[in-house]
N, C-alpha and C. Protein backbone atom coordinates (compact mmCIF):
# COMPACT_ATOMS: atom_id res chain seq x y z
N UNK A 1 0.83 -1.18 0.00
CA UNK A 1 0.00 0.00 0.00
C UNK A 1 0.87 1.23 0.00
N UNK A 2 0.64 2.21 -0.87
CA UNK A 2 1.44 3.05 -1.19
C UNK A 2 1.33 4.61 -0.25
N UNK A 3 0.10 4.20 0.89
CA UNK A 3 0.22 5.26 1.68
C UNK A 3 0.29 4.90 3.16
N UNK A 4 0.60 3.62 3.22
CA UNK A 4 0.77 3.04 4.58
C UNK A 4 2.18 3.64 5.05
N UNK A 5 1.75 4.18 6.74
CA UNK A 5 3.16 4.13 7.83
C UNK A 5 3.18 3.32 8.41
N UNK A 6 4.36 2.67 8.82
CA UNK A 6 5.11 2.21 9.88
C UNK A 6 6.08 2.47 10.39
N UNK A 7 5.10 2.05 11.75
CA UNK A 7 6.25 2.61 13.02
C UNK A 7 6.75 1.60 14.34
N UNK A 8 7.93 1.87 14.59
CA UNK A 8 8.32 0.26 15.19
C UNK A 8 8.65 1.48 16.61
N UNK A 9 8.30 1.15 17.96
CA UNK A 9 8.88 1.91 18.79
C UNK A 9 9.77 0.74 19.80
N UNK A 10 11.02 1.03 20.04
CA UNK A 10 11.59 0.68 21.26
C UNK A 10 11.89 1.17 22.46
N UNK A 11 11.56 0.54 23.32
CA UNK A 11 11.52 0.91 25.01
C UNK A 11 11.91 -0.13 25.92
N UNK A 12 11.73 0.38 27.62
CA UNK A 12 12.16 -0.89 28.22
C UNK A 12 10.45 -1.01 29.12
N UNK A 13 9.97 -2.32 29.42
CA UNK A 13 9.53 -2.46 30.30
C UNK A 13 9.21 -1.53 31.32
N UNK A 14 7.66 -1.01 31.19
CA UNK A 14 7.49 -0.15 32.16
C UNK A 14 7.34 1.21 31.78
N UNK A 15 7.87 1.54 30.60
CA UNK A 15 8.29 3.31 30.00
C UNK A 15 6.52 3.34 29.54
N UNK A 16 5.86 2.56 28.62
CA UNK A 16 5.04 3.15 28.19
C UNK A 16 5.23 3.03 26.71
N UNK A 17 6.10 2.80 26.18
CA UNK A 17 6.21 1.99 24.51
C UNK A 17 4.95 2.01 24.00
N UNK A 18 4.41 0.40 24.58
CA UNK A 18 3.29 -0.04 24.51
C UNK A 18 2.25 0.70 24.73
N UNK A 19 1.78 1.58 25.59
CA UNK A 19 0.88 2.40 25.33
C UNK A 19 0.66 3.34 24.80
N UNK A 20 2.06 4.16 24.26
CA UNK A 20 1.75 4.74 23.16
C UNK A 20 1.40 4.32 21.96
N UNK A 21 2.00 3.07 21.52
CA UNK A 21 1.82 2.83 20.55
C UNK A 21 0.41 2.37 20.30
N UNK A 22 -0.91 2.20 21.30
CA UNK A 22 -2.40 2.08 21.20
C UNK A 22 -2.64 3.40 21.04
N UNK A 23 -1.90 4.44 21.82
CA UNK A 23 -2.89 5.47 21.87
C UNK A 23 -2.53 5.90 20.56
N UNK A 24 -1.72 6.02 20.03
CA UNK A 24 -1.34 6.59 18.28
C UNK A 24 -2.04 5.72 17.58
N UNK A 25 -2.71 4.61 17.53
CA UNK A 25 -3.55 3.78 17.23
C UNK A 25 -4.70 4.15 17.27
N UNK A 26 -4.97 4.63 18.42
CA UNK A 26 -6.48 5.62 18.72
C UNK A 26 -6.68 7.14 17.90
N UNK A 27 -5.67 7.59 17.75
CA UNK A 27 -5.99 8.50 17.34
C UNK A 27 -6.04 8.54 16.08
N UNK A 28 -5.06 8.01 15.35
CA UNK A 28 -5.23 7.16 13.98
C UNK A 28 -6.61 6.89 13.50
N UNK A 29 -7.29 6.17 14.49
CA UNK A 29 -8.65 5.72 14.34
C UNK A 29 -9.74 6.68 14.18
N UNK A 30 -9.56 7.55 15.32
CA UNK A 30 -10.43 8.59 15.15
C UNK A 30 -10.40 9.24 14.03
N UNK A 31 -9.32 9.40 13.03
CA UNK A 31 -9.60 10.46 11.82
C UNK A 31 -9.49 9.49 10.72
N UNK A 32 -10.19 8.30 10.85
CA UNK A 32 -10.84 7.54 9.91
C UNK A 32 -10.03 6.78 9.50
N UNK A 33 -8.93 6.39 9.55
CA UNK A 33 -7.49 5.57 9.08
C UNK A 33 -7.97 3.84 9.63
N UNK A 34 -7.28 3.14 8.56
CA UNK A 34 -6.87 1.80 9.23
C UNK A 34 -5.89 1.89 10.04
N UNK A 35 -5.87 0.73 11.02
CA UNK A 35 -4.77 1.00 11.79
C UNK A 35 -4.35 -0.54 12.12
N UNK A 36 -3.39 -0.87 13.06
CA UNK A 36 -2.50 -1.25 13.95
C UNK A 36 -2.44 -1.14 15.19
N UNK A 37 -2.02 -1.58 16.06
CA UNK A 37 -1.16 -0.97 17.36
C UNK A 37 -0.96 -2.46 17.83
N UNK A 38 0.38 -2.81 18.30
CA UNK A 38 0.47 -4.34 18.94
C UNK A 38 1.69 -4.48 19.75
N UNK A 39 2.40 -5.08 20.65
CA UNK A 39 3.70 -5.19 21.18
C UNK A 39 3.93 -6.26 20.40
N UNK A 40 5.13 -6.33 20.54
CA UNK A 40 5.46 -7.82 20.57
C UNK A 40 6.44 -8.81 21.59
N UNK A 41 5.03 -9.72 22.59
CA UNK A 41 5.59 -10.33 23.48
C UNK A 41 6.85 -11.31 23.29
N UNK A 42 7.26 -11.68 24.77
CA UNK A 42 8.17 -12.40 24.73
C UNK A 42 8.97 -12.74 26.90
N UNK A 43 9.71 -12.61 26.57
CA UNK A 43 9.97 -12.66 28.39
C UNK A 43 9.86 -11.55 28.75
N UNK A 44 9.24 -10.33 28.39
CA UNK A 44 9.22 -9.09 28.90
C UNK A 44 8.98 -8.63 30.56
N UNK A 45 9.92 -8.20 31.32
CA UNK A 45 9.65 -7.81 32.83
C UNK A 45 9.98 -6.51 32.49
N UNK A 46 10.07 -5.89 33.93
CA UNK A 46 10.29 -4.45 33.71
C UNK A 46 11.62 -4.10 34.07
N UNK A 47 11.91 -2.94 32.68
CA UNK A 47 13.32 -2.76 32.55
C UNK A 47 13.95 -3.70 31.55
N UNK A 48 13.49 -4.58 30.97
CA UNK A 48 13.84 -5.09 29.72
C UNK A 48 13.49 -4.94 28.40
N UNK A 49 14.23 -4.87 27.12
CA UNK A 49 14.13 -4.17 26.37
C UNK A 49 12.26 -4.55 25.38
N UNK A 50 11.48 -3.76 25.02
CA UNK A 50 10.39 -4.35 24.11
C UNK A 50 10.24 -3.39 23.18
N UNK A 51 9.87 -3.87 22.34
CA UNK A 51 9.26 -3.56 21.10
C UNK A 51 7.63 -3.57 20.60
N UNK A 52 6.99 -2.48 20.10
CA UNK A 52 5.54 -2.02 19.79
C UNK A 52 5.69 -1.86 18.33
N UNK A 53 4.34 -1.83 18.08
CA UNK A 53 4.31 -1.28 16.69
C UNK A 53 3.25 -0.67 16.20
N UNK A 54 3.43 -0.10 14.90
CA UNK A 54 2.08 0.92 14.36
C UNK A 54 1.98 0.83 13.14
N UNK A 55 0.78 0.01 12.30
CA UNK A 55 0.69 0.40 11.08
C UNK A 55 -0.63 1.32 10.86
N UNK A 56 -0.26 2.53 9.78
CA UNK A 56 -1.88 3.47 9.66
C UNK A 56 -1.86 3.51 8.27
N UNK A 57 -3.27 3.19 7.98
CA UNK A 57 -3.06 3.42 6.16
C UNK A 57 -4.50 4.14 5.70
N UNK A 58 -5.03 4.67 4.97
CA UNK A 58 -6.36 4.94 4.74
C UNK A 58 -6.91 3.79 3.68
N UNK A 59 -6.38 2.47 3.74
CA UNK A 59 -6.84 1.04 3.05
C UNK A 59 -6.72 0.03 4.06
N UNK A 60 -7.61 -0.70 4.32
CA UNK A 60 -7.95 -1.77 5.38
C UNK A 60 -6.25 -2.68 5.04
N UNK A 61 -5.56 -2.98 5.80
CA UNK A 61 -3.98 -3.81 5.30
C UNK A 61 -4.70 -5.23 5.69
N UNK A 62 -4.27 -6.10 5.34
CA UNK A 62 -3.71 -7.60 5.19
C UNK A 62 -2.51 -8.14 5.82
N UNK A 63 -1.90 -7.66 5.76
CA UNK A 63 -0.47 -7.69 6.77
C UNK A 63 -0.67 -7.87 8.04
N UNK A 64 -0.65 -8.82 8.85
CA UNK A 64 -0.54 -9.14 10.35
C UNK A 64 1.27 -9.76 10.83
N UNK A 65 1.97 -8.91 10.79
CA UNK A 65 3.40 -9.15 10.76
C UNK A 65 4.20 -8.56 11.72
N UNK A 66 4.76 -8.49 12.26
CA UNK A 66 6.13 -7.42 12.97
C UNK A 66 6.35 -6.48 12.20
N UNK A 67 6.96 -5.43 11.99
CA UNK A 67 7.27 -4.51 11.01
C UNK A 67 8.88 -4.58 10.67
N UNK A 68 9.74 -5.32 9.78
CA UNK A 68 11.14 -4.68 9.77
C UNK A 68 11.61 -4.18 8.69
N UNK A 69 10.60 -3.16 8.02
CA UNK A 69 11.14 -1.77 7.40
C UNK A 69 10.68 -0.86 7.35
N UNK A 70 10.23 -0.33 8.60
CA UNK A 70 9.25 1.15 9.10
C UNK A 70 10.20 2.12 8.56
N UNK A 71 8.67 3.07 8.29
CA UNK A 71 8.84 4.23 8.03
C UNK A 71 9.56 5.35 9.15
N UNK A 72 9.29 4.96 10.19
CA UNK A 72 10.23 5.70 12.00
C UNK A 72 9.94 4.58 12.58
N UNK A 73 10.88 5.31 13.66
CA UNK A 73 11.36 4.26 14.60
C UNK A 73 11.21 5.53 15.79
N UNK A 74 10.42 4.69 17.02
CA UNK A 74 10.93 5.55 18.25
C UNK A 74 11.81 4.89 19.29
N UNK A 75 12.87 5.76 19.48
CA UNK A 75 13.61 4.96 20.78
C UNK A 75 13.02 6.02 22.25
N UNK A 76 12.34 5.11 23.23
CA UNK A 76 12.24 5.78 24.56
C UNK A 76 13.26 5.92 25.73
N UNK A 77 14.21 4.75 25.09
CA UNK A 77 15.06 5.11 25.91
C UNK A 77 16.36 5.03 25.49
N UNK A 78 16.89 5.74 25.35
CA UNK A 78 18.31 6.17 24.88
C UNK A 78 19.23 5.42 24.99
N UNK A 79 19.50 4.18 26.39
CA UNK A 79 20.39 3.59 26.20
C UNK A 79 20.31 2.37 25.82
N UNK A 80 19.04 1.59 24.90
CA UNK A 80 18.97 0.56 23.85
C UNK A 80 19.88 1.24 22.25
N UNK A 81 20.38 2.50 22.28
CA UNK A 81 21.10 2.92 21.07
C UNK A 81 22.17 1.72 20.54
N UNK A 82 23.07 1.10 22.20
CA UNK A 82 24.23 0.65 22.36
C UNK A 82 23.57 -1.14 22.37
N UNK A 83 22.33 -1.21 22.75
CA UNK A 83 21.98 -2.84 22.80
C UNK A 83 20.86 -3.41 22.09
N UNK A 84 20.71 -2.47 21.42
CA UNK A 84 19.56 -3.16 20.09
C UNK A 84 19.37 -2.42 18.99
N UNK A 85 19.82 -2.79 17.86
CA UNK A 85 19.57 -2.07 16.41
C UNK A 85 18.59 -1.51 16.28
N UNK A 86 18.68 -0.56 16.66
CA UNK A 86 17.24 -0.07 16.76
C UNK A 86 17.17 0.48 14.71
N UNK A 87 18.00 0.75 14.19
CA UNK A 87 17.65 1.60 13.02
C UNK A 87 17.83 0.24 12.02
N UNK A 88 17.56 -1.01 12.23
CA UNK A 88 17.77 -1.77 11.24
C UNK A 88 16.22 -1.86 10.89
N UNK A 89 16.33 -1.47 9.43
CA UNK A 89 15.23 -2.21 8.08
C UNK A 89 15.13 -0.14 8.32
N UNK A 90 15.55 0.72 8.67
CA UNK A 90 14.56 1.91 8.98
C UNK A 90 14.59 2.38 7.50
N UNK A 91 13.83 3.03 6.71
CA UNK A 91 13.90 3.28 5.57
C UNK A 91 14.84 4.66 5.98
N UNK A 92 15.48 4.92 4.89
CA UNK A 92 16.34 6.42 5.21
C UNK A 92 14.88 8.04 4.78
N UNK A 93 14.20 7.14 3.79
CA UNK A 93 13.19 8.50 3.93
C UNK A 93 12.19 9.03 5.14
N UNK A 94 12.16 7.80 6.13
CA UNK A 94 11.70 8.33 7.08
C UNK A 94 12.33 9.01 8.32
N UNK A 95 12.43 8.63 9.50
CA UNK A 95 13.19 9.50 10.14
C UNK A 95 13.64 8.51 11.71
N UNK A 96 14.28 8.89 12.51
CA UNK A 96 14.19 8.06 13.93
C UNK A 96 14.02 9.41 15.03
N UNK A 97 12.98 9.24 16.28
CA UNK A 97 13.04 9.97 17.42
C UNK A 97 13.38 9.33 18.73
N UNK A 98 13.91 9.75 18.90
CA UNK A 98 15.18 9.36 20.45
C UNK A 98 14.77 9.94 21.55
N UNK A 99 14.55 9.30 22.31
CA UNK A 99 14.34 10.64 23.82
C UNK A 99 15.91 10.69 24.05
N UNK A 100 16.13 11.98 24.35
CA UNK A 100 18.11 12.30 24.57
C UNK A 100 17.87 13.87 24.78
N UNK A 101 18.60 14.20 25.54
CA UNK A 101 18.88 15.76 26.23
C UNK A 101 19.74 16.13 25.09
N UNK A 102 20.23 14.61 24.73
CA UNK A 102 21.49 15.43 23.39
C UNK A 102 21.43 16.18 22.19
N UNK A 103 22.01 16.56 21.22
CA UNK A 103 21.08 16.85 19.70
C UNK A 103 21.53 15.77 18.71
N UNK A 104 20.45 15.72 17.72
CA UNK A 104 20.87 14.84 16.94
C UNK A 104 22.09 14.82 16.28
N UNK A 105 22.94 15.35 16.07
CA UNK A 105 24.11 15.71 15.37
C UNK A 105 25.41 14.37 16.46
N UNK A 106 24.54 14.98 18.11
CA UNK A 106 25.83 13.98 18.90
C UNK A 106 25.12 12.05 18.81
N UNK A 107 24.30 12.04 18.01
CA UNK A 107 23.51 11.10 18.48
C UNK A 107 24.07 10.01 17.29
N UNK A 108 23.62 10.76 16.03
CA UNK A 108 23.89 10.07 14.96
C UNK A 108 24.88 9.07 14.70
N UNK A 109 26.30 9.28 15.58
CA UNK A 109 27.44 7.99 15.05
C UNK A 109 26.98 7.00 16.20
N UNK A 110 25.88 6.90 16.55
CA UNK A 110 25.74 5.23 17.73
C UNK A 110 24.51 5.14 16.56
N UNK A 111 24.19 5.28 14.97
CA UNK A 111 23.14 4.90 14.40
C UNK A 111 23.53 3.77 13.48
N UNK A 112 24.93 3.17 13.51
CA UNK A 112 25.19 2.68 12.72
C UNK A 112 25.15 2.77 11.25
N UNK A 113 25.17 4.35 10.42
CA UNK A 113 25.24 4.42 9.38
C UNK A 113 24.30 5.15 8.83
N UNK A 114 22.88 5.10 9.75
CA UNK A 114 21.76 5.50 9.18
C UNK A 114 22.28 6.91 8.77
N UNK A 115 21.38 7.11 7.99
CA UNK A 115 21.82 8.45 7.00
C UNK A 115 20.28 9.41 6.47
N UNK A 116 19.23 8.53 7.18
CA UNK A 116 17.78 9.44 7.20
C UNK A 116 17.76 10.46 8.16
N UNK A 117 16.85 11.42 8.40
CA UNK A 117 16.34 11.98 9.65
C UNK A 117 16.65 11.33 11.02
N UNK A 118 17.65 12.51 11.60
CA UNK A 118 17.50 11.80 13.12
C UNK A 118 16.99 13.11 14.02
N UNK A 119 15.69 12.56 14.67
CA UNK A 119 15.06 13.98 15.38
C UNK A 119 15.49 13.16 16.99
N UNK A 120 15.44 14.12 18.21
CA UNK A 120 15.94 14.15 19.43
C UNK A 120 14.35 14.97 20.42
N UNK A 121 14.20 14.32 21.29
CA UNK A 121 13.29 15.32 22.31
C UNK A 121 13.82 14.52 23.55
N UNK A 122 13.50 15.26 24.71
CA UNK A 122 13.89 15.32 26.08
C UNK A 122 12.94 15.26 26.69
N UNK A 123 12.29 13.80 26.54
CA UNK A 123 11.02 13.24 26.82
C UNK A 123 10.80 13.37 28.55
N UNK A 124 11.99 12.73 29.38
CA UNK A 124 12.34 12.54 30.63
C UNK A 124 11.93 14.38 30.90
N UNK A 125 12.89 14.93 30.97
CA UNK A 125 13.08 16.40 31.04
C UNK A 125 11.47 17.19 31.26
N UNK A 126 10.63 16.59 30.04
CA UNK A 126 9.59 17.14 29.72
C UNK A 126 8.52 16.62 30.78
N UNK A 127 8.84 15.37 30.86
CA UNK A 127 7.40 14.39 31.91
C UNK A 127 7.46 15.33 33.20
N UNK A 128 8.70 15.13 33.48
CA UNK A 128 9.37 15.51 35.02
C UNK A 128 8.80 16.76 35.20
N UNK A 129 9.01 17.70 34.42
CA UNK A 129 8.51 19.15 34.70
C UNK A 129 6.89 19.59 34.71
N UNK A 130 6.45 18.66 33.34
CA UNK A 130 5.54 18.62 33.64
C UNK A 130 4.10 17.73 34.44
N UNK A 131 4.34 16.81 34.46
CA UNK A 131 3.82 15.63 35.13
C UNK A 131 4.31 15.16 37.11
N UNK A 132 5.60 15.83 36.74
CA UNK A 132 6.22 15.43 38.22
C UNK A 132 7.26 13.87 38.76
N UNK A 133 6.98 13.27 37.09
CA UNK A 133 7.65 11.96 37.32
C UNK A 133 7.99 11.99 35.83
N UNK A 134 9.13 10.85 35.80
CA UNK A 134 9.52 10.20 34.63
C UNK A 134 8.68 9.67 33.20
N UNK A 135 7.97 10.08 32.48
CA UNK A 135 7.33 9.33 32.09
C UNK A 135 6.92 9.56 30.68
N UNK A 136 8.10 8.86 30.21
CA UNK A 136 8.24 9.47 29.05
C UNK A 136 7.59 9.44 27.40
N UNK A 137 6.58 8.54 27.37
CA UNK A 137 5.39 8.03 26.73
C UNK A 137 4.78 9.03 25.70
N UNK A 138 4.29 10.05 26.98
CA UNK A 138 3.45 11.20 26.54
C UNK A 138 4.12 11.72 25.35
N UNK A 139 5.44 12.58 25.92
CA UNK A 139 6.10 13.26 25.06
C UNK A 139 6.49 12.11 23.73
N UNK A 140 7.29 11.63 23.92
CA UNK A 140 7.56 10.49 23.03
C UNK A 140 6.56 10.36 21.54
N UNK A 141 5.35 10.48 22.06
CA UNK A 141 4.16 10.52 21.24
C UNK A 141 3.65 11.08 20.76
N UNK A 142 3.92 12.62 21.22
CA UNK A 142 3.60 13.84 20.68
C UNK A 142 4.75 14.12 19.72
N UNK A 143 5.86 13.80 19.59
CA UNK A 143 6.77 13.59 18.76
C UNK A 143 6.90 13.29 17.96
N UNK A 144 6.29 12.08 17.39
CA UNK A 144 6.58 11.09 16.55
C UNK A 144 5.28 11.38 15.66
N UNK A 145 4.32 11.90 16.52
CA UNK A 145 3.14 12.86 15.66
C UNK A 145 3.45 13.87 14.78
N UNK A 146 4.22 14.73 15.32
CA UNK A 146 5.01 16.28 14.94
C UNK A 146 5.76 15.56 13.80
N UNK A 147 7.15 14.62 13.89
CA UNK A 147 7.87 14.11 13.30
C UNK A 147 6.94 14.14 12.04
N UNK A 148 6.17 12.83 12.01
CA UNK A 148 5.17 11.68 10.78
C UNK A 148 4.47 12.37 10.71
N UNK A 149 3.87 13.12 11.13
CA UNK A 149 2.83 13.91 10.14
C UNK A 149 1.77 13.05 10.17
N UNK A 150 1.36 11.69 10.77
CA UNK A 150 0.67 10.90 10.63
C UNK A 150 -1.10 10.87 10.48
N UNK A 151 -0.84 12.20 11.95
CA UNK A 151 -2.38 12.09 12.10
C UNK A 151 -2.08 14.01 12.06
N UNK A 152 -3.34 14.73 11.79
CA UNK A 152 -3.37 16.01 12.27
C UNK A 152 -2.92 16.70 13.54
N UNK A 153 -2.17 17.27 13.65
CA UNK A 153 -1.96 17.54 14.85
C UNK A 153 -2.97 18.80 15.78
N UNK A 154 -3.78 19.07 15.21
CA UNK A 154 -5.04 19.65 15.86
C UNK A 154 -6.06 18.27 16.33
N UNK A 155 -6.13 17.71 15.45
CA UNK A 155 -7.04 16.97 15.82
C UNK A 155 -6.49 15.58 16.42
N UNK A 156 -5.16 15.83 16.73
CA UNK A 156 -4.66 14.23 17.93
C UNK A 156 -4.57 15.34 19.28
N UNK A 157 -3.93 16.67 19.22
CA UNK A 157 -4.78 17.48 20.53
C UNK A 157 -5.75 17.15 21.46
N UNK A 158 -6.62 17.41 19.97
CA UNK A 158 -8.38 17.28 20.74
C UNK A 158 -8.62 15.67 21.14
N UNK A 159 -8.03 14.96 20.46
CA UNK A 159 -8.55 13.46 20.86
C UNK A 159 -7.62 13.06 21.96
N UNK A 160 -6.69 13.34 21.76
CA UNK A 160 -5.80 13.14 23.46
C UNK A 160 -6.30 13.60 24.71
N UNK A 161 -7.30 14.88 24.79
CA UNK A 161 -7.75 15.75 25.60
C UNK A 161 -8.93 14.43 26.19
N UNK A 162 -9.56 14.43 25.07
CA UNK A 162 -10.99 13.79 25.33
C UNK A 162 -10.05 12.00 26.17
N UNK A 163 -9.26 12.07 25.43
CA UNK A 163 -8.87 10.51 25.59
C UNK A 163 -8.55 10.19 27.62
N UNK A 164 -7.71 11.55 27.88
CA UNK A 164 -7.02 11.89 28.79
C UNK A 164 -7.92 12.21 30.30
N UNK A 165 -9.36 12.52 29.77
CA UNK A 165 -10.46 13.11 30.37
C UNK A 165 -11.52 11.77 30.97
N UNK A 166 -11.59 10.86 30.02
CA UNK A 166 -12.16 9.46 29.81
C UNK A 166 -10.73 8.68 30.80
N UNK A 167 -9.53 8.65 30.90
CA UNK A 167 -8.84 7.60 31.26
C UNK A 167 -8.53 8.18 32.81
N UNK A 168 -8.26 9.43 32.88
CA UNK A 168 -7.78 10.15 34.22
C UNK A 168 -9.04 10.89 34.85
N UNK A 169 -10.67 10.44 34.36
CA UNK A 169 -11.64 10.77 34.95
C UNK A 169 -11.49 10.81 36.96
N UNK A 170 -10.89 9.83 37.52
CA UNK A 170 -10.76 10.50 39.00
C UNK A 170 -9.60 10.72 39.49
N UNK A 171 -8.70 11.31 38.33
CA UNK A 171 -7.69 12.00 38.62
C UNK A 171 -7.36 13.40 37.82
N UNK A 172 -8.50 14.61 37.65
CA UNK A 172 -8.24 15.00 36.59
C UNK A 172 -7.14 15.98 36.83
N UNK A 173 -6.77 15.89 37.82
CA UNK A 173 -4.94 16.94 37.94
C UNK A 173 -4.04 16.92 37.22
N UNK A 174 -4.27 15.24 36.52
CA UNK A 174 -3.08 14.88 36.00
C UNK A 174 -3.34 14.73 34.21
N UNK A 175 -4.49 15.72 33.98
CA UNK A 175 -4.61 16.20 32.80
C UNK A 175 -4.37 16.83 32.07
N UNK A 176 -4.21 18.58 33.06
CA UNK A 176 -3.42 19.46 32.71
C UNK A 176 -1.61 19.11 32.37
N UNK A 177 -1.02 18.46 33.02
CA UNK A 177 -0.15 18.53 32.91
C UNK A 177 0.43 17.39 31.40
N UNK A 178 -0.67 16.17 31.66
CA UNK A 178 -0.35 15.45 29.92
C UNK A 178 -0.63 16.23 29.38
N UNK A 179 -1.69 17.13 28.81
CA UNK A 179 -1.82 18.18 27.80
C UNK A 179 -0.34 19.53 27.52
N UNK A 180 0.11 19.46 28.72
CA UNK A 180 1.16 20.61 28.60
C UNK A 180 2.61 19.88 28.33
N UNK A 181 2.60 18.79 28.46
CA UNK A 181 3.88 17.32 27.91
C UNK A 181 3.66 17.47 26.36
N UNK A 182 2.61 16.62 26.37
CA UNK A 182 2.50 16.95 24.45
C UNK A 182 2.65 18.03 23.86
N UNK A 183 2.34 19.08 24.08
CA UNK A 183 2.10 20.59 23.37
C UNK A 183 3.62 20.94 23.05
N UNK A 184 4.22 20.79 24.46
CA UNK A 184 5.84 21.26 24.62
C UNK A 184 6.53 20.14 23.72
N UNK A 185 6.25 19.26 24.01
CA UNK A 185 6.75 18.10 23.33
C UNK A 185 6.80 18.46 21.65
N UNK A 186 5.48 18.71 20.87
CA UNK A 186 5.25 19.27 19.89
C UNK A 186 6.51 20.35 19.05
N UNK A 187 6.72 21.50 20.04
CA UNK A 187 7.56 22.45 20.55
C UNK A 187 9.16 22.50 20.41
N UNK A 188 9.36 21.09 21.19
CA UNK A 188 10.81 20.95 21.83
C UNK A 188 11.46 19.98 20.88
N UNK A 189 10.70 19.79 19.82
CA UNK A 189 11.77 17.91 19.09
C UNK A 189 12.23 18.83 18.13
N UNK A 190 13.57 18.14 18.31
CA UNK A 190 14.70 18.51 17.33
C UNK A 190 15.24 17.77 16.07
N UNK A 191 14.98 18.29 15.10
CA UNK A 191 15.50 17.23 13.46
C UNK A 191 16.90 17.85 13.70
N UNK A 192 17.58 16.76 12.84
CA UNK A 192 18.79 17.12 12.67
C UNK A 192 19.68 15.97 11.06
């Protein structure tokens, strides 16, 4: 399919990989797209390395597979750079997003060669300030939105809001502050 994305994200146990990669699934959904969203199990505990995935196409796919030649790649945590290929099958026209304080420029020689888009956000940095904890998901996701172009970014806003409102219904404190993760997040990712 000639307008299908894929997106492979890596994380460890516990970060939230996996739930981004539903909620970019959700929002996908909402603006009428086929979609995806799946991990892929295995001995996964927390703090060990996993892998998610995302296919969105505006044609129902056939493909029930792993993905190994996405269009991006997200890394959540920076130090799988050194213990899992993360940029193998990555097409060079798409791009990779890293959570890293660093810029992409210092990032690029642990890519093994890749020679596409390498964008950088300070996912940690961002949760922390705004959320109060580590948690680096949110941003991560608002990223890879900004990045791919995937879904509208007005209208994954509004569906994150509603989404955020529905999931943190008896906690809604912690609404304001996902809404102000993504936005900044939006904001703060760096191509390079």
């Amino acid at each position: 399919m000639k307008d299908m994305v894929e997106i492979r994200w890596h994380g460890r146990g516990g970060q939230g990989a996996k739930t981004a990669s539903l909620l970019l699934a959700d929002a996908a959904f909402n603006t009428g797209k086929y979609v995806q969203g799946f991990p892929e199990y295995g001995p996964e505990r927390m703090g060990a390395p996993i892998t998610a995935y995302n296919r969105i196409s505006s044609e129902r796919s056939t493909v029930h597979s792993n993905i190994y030649e996405p269009d991006y790649v997200v890394v959540v945590d920076e130090t799988l750079l050194s213990a899992v290929d993360v940029t193998a099958g990555l097409k060079e026209t798409g791009a990779i997003v890293i959570n890293s304080g660093k810029s992409p420029a210092a990032l690029r020689p642990l890519l093994k060669g890749y020679a596409g888009k390498v964008c950088t956000i300070d996912a940690g940095k961002i949760s922390e300030e705004e959320l109060g904890k580590n948690f680096p998901n949110t941003p991560m996701l608002a990223a890879i939105v900004k990045v791919s172009g995937v879904v509208d970014v007005e209208k994954f806003i509004g569906d994150m809001e509603a989404s955020f409102h529905h999931k943190f219904a008896s906690k809604p404190q912690v609404i304001e502050g996902n809404m102000k993760a993504l936005k900044r997040s939006m904001e703060e990712v760096q191509a390079g």
